[in-house]
N, C-alpha and C. Protein backbone atom coordinates (compact mmCIF):
# COMPACT_ATOMS: atom_id res chain seq x y z
N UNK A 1 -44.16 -53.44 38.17
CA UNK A 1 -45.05 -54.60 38.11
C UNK A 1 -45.93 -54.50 36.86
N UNK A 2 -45.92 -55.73 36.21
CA UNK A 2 -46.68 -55.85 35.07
C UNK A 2 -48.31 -55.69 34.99
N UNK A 3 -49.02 -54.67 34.76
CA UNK A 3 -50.19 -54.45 34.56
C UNK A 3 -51.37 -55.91 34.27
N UNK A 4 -52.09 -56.27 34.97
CA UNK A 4 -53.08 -56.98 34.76
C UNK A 4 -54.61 -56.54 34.19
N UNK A 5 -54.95 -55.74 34.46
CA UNK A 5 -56.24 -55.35 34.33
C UNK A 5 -56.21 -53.51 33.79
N UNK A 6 -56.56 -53.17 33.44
CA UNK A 6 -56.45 -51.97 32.06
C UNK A 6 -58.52 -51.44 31.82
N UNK A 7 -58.33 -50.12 32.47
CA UNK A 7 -59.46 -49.69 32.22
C UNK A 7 -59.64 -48.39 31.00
N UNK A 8 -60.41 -48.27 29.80
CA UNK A 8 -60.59 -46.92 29.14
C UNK A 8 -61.74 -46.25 29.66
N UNK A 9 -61.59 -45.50 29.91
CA UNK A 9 -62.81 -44.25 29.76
C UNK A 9 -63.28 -42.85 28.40
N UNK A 10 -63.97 -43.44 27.86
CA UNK A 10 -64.30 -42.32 26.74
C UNK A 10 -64.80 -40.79 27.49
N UNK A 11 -64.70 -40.16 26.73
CA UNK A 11 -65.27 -38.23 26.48
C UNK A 11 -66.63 -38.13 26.39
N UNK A 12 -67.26 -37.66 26.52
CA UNK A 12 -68.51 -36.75 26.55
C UNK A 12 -69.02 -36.96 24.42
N UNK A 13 -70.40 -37.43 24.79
CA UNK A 13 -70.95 -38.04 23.45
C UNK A 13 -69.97 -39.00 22.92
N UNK A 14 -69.00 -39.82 23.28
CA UNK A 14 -68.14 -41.08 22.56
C UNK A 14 -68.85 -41.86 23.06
N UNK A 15 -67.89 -43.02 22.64
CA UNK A 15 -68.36 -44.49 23.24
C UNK A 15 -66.95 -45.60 22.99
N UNK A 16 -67.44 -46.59 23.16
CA UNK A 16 -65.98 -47.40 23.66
C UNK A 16 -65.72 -47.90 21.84
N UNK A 17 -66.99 -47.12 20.70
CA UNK A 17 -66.14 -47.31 19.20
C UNK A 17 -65.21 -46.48 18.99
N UNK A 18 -64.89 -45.51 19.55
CA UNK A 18 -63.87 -44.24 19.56
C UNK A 18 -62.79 -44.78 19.05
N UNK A 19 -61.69 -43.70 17.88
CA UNK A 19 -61.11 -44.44 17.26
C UNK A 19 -59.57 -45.03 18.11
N UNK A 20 -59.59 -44.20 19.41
CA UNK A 20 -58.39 -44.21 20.36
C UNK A 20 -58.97 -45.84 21.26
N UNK A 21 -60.02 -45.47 21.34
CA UNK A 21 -60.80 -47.17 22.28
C UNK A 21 -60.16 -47.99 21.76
N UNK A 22 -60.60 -48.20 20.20
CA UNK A 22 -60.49 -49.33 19.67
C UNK A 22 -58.94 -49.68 19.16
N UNK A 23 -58.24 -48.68 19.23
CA UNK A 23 -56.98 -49.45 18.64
C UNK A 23 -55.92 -49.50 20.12
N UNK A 24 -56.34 -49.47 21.09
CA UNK A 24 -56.40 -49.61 22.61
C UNK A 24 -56.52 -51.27 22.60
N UNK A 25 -57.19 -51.14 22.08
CA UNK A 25 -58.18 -52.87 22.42
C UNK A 25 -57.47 -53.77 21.28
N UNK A 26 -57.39 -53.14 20.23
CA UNK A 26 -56.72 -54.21 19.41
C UNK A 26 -55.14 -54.59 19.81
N UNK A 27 -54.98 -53.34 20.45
CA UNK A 27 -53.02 -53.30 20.85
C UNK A 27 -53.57 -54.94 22.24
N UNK A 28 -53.96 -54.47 22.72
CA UNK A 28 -54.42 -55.31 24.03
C UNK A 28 -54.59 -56.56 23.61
N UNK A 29 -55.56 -57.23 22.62
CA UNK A 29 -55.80 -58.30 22.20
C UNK A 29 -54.76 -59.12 21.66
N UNK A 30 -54.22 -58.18 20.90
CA UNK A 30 -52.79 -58.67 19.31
C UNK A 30 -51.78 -58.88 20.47
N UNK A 31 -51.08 -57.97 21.52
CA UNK A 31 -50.26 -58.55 22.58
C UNK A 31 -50.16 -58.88 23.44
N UNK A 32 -51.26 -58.33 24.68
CA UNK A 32 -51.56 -58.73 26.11
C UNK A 32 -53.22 -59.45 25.82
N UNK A 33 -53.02 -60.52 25.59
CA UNK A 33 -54.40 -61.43 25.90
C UNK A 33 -54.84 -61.77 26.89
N UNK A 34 -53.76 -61.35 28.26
CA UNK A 34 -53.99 -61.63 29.27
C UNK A 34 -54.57 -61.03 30.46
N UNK A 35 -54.52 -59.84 29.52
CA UNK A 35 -55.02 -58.77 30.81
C UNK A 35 -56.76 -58.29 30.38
N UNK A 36 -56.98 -58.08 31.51
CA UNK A 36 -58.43 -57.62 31.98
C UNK A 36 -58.34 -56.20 31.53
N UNK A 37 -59.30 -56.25 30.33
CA UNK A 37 -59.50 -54.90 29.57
C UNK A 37 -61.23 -54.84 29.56
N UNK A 38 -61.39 -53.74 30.01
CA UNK A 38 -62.59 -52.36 29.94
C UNK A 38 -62.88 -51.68 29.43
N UNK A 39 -63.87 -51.59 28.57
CA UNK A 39 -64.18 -50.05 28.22
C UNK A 39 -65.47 -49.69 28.20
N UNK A 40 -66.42 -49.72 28.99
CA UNK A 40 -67.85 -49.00 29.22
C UNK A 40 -68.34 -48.26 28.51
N UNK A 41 -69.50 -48.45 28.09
CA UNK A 41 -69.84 -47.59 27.66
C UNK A 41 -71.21 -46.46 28.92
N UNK A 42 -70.59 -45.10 29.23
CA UNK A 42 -70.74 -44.17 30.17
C UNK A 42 -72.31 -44.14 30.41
N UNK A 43 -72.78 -44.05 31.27
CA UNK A 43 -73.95 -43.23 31.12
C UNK A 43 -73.65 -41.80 31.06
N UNK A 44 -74.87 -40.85 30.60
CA UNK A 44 -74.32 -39.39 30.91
C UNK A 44 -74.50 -39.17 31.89
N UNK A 45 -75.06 -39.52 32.88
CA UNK A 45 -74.82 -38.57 34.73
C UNK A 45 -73.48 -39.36 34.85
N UNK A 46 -72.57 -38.59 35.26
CA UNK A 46 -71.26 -38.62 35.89
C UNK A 46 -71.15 -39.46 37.07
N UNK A 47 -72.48 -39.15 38.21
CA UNK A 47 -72.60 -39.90 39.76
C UNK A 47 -72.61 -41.70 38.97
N UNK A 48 -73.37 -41.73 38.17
CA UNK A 48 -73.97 -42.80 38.35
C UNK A 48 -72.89 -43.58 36.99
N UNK A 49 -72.11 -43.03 36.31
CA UNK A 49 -70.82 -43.51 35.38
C UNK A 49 -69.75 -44.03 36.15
N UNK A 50 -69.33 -42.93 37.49
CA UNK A 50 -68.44 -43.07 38.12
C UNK A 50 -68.71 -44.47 39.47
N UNK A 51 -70.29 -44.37 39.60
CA UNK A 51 -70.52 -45.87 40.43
C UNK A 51 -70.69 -46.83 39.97
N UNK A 52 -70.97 -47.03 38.39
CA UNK A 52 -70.67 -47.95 37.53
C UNK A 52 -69.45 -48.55 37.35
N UNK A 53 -68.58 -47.56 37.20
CA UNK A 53 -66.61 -48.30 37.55
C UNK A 53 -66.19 -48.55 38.63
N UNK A 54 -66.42 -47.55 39.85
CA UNK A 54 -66.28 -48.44 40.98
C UNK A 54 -66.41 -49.69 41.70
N UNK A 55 -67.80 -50.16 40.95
CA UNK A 55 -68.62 -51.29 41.10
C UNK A 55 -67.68 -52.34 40.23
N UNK A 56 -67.73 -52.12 39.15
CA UNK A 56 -66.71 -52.17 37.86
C UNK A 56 -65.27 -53.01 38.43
N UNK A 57 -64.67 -52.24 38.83
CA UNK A 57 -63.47 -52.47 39.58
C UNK A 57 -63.46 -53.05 40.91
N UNK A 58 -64.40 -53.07 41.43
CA UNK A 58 -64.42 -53.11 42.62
C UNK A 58 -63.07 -54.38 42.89
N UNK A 59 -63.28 -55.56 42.43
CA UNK A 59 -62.17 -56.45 42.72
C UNK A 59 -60.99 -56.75 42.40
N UNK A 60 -60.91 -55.62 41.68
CA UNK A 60 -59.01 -55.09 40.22
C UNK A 60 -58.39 -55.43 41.62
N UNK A 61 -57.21 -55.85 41.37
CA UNK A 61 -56.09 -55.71 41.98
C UNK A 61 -55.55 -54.33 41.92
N UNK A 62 -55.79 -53.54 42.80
CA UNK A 62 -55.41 -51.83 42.69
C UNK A 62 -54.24 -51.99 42.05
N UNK A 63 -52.80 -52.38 42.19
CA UNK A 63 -51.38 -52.21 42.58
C UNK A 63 -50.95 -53.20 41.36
N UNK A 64 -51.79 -53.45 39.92
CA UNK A 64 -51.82 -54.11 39.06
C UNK A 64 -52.45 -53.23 38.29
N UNK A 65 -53.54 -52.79 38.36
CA UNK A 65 -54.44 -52.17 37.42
C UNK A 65 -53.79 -50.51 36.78
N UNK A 66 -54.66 -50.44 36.03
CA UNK A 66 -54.21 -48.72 34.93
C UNK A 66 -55.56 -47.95 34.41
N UNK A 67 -55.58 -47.27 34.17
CA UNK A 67 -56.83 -46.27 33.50
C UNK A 67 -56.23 -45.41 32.18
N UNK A 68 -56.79 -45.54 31.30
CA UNK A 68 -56.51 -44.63 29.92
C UNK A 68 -58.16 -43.77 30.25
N UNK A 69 -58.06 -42.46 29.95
CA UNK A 69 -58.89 -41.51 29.98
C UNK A 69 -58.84 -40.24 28.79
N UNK A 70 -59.89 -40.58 27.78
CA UNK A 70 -59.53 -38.79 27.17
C UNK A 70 -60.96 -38.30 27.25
N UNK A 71 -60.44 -36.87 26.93
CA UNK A 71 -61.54 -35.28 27.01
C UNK A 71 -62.09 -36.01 28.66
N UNK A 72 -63.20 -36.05 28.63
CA UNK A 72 -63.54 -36.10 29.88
C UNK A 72 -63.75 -37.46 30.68
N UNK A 73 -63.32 -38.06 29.97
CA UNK A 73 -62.64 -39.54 30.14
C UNK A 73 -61.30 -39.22 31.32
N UNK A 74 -60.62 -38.03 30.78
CA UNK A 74 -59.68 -37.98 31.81
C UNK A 74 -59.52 -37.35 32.54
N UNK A 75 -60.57 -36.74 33.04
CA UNK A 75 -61.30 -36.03 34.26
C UNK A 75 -62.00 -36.90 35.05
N UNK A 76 -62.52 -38.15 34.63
CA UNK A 76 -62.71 -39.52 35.76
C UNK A 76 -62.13 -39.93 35.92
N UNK A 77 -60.69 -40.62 34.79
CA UNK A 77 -59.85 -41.27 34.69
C UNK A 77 -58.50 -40.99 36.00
N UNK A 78 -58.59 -39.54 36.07
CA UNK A 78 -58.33 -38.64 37.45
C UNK A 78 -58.72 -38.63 38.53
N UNK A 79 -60.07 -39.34 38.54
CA UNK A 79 -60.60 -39.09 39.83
C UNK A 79 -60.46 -41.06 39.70
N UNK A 80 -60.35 -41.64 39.03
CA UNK A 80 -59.96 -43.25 39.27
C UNK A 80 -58.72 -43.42 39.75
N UNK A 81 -57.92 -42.71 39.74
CA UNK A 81 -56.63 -42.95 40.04
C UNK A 81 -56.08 -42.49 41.20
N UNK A 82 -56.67 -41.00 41.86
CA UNK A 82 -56.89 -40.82 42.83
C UNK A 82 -57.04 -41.62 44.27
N UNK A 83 -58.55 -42.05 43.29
CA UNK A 83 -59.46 -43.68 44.68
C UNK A 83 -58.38 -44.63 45.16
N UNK A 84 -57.74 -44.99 43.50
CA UNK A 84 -56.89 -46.15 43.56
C UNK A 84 -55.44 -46.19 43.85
N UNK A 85 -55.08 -45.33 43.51
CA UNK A 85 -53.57 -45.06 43.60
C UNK A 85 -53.16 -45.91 42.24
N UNK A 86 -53.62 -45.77 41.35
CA UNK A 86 -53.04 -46.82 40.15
C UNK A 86 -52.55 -45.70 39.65
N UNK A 87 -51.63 -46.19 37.95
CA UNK A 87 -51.49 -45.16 37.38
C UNK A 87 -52.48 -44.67 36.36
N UNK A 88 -52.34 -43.48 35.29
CA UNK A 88 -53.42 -43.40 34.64
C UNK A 88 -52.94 -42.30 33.24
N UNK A 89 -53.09 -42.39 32.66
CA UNK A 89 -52.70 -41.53 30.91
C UNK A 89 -54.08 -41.35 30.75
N UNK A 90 -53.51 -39.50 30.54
CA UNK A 90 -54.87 -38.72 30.48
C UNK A 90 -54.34 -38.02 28.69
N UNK A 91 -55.28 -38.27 28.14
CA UNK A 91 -55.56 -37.79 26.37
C UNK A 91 -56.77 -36.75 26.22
N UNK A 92 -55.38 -35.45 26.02
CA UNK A 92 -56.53 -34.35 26.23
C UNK A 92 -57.39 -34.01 26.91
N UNK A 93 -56.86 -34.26 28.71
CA UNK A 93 -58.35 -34.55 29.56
C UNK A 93 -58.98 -33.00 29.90
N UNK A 94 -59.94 -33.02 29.84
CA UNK A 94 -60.91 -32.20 30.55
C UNK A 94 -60.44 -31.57 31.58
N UNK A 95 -60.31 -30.35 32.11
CA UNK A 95 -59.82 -29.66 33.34
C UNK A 95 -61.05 -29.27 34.22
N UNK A 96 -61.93 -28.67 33.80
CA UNK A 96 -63.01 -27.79 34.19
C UNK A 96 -64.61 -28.57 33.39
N UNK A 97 -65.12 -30.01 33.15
CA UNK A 97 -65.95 -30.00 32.94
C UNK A 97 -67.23 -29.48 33.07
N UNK A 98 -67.14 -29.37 34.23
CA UNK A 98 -68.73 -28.60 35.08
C UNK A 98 -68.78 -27.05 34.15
N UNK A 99 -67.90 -26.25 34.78
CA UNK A 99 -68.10 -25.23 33.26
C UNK A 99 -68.37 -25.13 31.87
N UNK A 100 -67.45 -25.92 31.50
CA UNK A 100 -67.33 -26.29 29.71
C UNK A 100 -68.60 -26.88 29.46
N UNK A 101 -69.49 -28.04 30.20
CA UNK A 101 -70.68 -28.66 29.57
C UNK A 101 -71.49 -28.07 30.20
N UNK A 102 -71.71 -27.39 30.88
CA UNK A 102 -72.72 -26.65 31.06
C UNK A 102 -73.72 -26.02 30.07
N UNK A 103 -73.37 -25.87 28.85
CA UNK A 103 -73.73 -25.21 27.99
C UNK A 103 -74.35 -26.31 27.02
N UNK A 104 -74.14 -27.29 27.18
CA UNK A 104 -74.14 -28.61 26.94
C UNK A 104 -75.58 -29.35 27.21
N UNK A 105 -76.17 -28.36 27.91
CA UNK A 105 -77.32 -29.33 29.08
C UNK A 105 -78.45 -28.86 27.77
N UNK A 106 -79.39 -30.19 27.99
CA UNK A 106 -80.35 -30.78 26.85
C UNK A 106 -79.98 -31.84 25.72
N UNK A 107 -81.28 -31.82 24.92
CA UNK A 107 -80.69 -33.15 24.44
C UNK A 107 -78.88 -33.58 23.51
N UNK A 108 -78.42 -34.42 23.59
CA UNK A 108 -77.52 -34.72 23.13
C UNK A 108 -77.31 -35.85 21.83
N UNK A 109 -76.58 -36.41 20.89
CA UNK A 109 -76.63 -37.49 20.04
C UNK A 109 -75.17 -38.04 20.48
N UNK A 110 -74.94 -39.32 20.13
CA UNK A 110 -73.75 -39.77 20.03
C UNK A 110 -72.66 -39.40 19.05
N UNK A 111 -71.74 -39.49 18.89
CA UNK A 111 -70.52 -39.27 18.09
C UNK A 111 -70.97 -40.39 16.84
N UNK A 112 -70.84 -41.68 17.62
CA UNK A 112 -70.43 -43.21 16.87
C UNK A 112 -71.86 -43.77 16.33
N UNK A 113 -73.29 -42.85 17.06
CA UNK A 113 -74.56 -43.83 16.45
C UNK A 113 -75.49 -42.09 16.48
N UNK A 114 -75.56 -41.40 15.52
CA UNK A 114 -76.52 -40.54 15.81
C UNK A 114 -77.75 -40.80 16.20
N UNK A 115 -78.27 -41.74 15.68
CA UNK A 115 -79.64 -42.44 15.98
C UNK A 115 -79.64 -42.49 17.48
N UNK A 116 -78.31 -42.25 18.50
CA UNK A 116 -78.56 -42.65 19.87
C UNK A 116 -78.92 -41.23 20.26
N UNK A 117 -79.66 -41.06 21.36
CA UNK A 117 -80.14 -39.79 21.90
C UNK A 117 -80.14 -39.99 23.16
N UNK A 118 -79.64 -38.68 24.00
CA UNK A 118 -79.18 -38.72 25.58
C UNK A 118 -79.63 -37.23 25.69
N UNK A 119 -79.85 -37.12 27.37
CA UNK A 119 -80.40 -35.45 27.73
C UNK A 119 -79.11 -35.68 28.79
N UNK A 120 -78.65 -34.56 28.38
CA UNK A 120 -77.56 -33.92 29.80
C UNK A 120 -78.66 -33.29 30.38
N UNK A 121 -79.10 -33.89 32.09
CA UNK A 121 -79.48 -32.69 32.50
C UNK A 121 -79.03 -31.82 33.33
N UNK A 122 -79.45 -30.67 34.00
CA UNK A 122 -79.12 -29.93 34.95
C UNK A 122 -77.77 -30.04 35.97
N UNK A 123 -78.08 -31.00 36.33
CA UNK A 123 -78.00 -31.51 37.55
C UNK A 123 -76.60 -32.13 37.28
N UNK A 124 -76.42 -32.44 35.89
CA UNK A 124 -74.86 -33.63 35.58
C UNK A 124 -73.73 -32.63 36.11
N UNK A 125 -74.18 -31.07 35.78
CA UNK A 125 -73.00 -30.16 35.87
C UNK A 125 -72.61 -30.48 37.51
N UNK A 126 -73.39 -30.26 38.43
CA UNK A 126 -73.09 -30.35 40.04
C UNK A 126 -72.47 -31.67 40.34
N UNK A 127 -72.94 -33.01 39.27
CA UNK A 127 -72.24 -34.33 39.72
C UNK A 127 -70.87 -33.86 38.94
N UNK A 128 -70.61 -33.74 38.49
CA UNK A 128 -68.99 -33.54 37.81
C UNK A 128 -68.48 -32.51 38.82
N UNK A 129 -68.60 -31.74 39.11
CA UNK A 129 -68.35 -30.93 40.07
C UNK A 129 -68.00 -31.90 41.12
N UNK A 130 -68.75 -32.30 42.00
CA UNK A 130 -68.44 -33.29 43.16
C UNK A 130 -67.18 -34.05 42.34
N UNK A 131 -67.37 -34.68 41.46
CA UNK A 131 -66.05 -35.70 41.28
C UNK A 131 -64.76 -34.77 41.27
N UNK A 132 -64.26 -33.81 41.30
CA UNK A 132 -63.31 -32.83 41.21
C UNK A 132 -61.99 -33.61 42.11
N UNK A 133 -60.68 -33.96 41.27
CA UNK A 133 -59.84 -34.85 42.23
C UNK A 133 -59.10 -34.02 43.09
N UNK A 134 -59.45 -32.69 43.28
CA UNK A 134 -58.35 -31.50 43.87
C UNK A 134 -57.14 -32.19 43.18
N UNK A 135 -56.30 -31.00 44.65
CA UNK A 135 -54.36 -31.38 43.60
C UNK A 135 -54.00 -32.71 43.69
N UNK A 136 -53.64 -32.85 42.94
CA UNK A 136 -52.46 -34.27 42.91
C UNK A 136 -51.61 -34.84 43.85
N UNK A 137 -51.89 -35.48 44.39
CA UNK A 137 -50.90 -35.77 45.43
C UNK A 137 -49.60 -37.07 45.30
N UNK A 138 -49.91 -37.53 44.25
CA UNK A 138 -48.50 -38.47 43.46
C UNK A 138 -48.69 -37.81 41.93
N UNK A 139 -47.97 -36.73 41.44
CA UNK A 139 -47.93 -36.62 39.72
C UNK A 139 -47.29 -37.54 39.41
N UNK A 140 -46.46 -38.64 39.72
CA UNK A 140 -45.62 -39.42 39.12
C UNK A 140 -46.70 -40.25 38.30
N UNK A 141 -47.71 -40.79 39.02
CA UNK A 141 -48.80 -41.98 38.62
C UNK A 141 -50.08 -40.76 37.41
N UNK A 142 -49.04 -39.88 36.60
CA UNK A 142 -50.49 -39.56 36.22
C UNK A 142 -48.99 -39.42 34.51
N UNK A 143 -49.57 -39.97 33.39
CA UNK A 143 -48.92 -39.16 32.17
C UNK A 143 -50.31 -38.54 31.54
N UNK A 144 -49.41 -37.13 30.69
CA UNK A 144 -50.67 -36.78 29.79
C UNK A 144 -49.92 -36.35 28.57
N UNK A 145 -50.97 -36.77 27.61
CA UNK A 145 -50.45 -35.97 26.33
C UNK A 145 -51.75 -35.43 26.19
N UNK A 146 -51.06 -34.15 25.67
CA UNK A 146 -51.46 -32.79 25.55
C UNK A 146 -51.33 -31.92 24.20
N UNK A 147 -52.24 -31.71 23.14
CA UNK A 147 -52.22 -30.73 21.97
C UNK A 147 -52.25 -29.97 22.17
N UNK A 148 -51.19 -28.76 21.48
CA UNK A 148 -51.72 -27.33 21.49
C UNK A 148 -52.68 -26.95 20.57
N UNK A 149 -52.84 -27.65 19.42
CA UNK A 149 -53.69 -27.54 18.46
C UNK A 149 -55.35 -28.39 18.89
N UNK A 150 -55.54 -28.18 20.02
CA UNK A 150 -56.36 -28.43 20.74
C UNK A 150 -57.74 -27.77 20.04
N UNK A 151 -58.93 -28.22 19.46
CA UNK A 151 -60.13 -26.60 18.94
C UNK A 151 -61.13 -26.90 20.47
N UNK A 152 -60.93 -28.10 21.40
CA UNK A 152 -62.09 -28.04 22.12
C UNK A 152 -61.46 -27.45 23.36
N UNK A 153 -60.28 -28.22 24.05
CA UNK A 153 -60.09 -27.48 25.57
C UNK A 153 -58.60 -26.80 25.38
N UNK A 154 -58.39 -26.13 26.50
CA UNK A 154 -57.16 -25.33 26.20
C UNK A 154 -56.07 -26.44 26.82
N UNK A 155 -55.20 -26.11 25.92
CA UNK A 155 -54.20 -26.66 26.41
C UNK A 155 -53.12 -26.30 28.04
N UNK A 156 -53.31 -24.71 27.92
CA UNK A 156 -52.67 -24.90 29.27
C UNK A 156 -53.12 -24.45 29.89
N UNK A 157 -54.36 -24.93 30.14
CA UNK A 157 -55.22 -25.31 31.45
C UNK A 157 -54.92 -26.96 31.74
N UNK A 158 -55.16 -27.53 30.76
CA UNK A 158 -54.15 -29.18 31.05
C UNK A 158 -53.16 -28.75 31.83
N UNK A 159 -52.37 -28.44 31.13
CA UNK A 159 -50.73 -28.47 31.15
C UNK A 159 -50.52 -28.22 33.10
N UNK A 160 -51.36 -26.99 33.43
CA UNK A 160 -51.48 -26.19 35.12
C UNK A 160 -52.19 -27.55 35.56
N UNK A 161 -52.98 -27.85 34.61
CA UNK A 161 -53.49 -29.05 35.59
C UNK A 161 -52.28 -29.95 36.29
N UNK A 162 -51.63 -30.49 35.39
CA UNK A 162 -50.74 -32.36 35.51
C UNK A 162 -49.81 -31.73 35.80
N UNK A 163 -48.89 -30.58 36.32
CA UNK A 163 -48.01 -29.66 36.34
C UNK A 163 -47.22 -31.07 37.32
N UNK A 164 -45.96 -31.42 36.90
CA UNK A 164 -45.81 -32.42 37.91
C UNK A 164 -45.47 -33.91 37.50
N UNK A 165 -46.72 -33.98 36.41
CA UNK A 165 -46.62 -35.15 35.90
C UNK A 165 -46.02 -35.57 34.54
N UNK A 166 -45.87 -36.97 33.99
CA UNK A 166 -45.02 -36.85 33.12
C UNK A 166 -46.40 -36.12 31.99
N UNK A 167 -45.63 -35.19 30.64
CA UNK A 167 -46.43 -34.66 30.04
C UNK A 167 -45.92 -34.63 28.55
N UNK A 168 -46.41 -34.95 27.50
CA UNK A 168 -45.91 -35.23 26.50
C UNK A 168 -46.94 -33.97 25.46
N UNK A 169 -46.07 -32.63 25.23
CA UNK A 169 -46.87 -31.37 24.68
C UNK A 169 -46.52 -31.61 23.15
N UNK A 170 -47.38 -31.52 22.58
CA UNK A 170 -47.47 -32.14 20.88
C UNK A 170 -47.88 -30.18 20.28
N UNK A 171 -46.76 -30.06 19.21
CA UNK A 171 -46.66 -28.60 18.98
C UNK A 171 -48.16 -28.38 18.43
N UNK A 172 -48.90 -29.49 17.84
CA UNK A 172 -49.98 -29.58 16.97
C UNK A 172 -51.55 -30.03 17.69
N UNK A 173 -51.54 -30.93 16.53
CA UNK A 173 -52.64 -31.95 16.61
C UNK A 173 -54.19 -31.30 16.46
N UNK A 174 -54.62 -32.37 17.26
CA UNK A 174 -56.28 -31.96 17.50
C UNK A 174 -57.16 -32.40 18.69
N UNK A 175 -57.71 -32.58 19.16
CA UNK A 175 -58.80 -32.66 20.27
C UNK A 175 -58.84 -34.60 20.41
N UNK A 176 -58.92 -34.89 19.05
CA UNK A 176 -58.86 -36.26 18.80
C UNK A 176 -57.97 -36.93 18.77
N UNK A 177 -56.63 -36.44 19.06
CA UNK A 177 -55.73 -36.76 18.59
C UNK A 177 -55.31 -37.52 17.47
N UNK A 178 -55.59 -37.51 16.26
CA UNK A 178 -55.90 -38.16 14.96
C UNK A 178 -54.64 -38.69 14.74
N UNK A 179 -53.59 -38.46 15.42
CA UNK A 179 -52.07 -39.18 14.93
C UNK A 179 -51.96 -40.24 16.29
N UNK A 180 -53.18 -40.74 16.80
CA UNK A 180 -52.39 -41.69 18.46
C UNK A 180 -51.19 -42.92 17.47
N UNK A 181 -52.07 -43.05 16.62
CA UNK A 181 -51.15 -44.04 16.74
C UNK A 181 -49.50 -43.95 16.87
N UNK A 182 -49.12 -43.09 16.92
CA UNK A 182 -47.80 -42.20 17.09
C UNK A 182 -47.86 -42.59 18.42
N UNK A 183 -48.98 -42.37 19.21
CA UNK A 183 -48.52 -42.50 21.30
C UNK A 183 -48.65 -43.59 21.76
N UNK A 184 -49.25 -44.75 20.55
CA UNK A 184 -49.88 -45.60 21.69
C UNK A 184 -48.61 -46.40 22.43
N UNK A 185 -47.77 -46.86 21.94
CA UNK A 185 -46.32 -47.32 22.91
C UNK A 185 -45.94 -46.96 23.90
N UNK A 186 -46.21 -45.30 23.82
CA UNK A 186 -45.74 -44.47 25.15
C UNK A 186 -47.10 -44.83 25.97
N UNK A 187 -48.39 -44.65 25.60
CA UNK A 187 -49.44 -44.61 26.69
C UNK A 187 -49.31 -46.19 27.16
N UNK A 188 -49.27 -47.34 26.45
CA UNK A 188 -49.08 -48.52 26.96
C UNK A 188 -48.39 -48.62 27.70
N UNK A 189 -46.80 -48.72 27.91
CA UNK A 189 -45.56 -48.42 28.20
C UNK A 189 -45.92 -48.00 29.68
N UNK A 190 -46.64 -46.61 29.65
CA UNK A 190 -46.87 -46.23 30.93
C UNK A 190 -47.55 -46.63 31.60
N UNK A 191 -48.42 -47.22 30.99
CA UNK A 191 -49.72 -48.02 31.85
C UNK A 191 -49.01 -49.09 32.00
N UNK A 192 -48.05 -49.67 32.05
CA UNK A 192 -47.73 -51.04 32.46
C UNK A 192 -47.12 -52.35 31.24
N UNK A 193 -48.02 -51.78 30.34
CA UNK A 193 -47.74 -52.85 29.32
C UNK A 193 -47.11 -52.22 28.10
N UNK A 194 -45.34 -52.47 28.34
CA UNK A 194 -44.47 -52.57 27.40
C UNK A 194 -44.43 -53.43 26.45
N UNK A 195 -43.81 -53.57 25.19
CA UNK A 195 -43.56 -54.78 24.15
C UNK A 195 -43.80 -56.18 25.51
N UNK A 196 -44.00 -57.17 25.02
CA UNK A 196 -43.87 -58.31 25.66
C UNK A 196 -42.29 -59.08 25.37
N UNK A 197 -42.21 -59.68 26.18
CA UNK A 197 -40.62 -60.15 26.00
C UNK A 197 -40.88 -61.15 24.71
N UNK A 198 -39.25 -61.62 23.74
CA UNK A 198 -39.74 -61.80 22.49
C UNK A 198 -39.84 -63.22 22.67
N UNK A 199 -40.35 -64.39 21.72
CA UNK A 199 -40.05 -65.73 22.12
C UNK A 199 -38.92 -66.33 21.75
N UNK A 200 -38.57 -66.62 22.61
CA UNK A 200 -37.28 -67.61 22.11
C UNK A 200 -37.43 -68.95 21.37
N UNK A 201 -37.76 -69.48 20.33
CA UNK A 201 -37.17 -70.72 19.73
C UNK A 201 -36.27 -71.66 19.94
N UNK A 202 -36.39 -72.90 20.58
CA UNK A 202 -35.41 -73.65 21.07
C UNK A 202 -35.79 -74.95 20.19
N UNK A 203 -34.86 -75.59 19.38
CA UNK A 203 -34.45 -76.36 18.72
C UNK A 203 -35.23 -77.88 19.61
């Protein structure tokens, strides 16, 4: 079934200018004009990001809808797909946030506006924690691409993660994946939205 509604979730300090967001959105615009596209921009508490999309979604057609998620985008994007049973393409997701940002806690800047300023506090580590999707119980509904040339999370801690699911291991890369435009067909594709059929011309 053809995807209607299409949610992104950005990483930890991004925002929906991220350079994977935006050419997400332009693929979306230039061919599917039709579908219900998202991309939030997060608060940093996790509780209150993750009741923002719920709320968000609340009226998606589950059994229509998709989630794109990277770094820790796809550690919610995981726990969205979970709720929903939709499918979901995880880009470099996050395995273990609550550990990894822990270290993290105090003030923060944005990626896309330094001028923006955010405090991780304390407390975000225990809400990420709670969101934890345990195991998988459909890998079919989950793809990930995965760098080994990863400098922020390990790669096979991903990899043990989605064990199951479809997984696309790139010998290289980076954290950012600076070559998507190489995936975005496959991440579309999986989310629902293939090429569109071509037009026919009739005389």
């Amino acid at each position: 079934m053809t995807t209607t509604h299409l949610l992104y979730l950005h990483g930890f300090r991004s925002s929906p200018l991220s350079a994977k967001a935006q050419q997400v959105a332009a693929r979306v615009r230039e061919r599917h004009p039709d579908v219900n596209w998202w991309c939030p921009q997060l608060p940093p508490s996790p509780r209150e990001a993750m009741e923002m999309v719920a709320k968000g979604i609340q009226s998606w057609p589950k059994a229509t809808m998709a989630v794109i998620g990277s770094s820790l985008g796809g550690y919610y994007a995981t726990w969205v797909a979970t709720q929903t049973g939709c499918r979901a393409v995880l880009l470099n997701p996050a395995v273990h946030p609550a550990r990894d940002l822990a270290a993290y806690v105090g003030e923060q800047t944005s990626f896309h506006n330094p001028d923006d300023h955010f405090f991780f506090k304390p407390e975000f580590v225990d809400e990420l924690r709670a969101l934890d999707a345990g195991p998988l119980r459909d890998p079919t509904q989950f793809f990930a691409i995965i760098a080994k040339g990863d400098e922020v999370l390990d790669w096979r801690e991903m990899r043990a993660r989605y064990q199951g699911a479809r997984i696309r291991l790139l010998a290289g890369g980076d954290h950012a994946l600076s070559d998507f435009d190489q995936h975005l067909d496959a991440v579309l594709a999986f989310a629902g939205l293939g090429q569109p059929a071509p037009t026919v011309l009739r005389p």
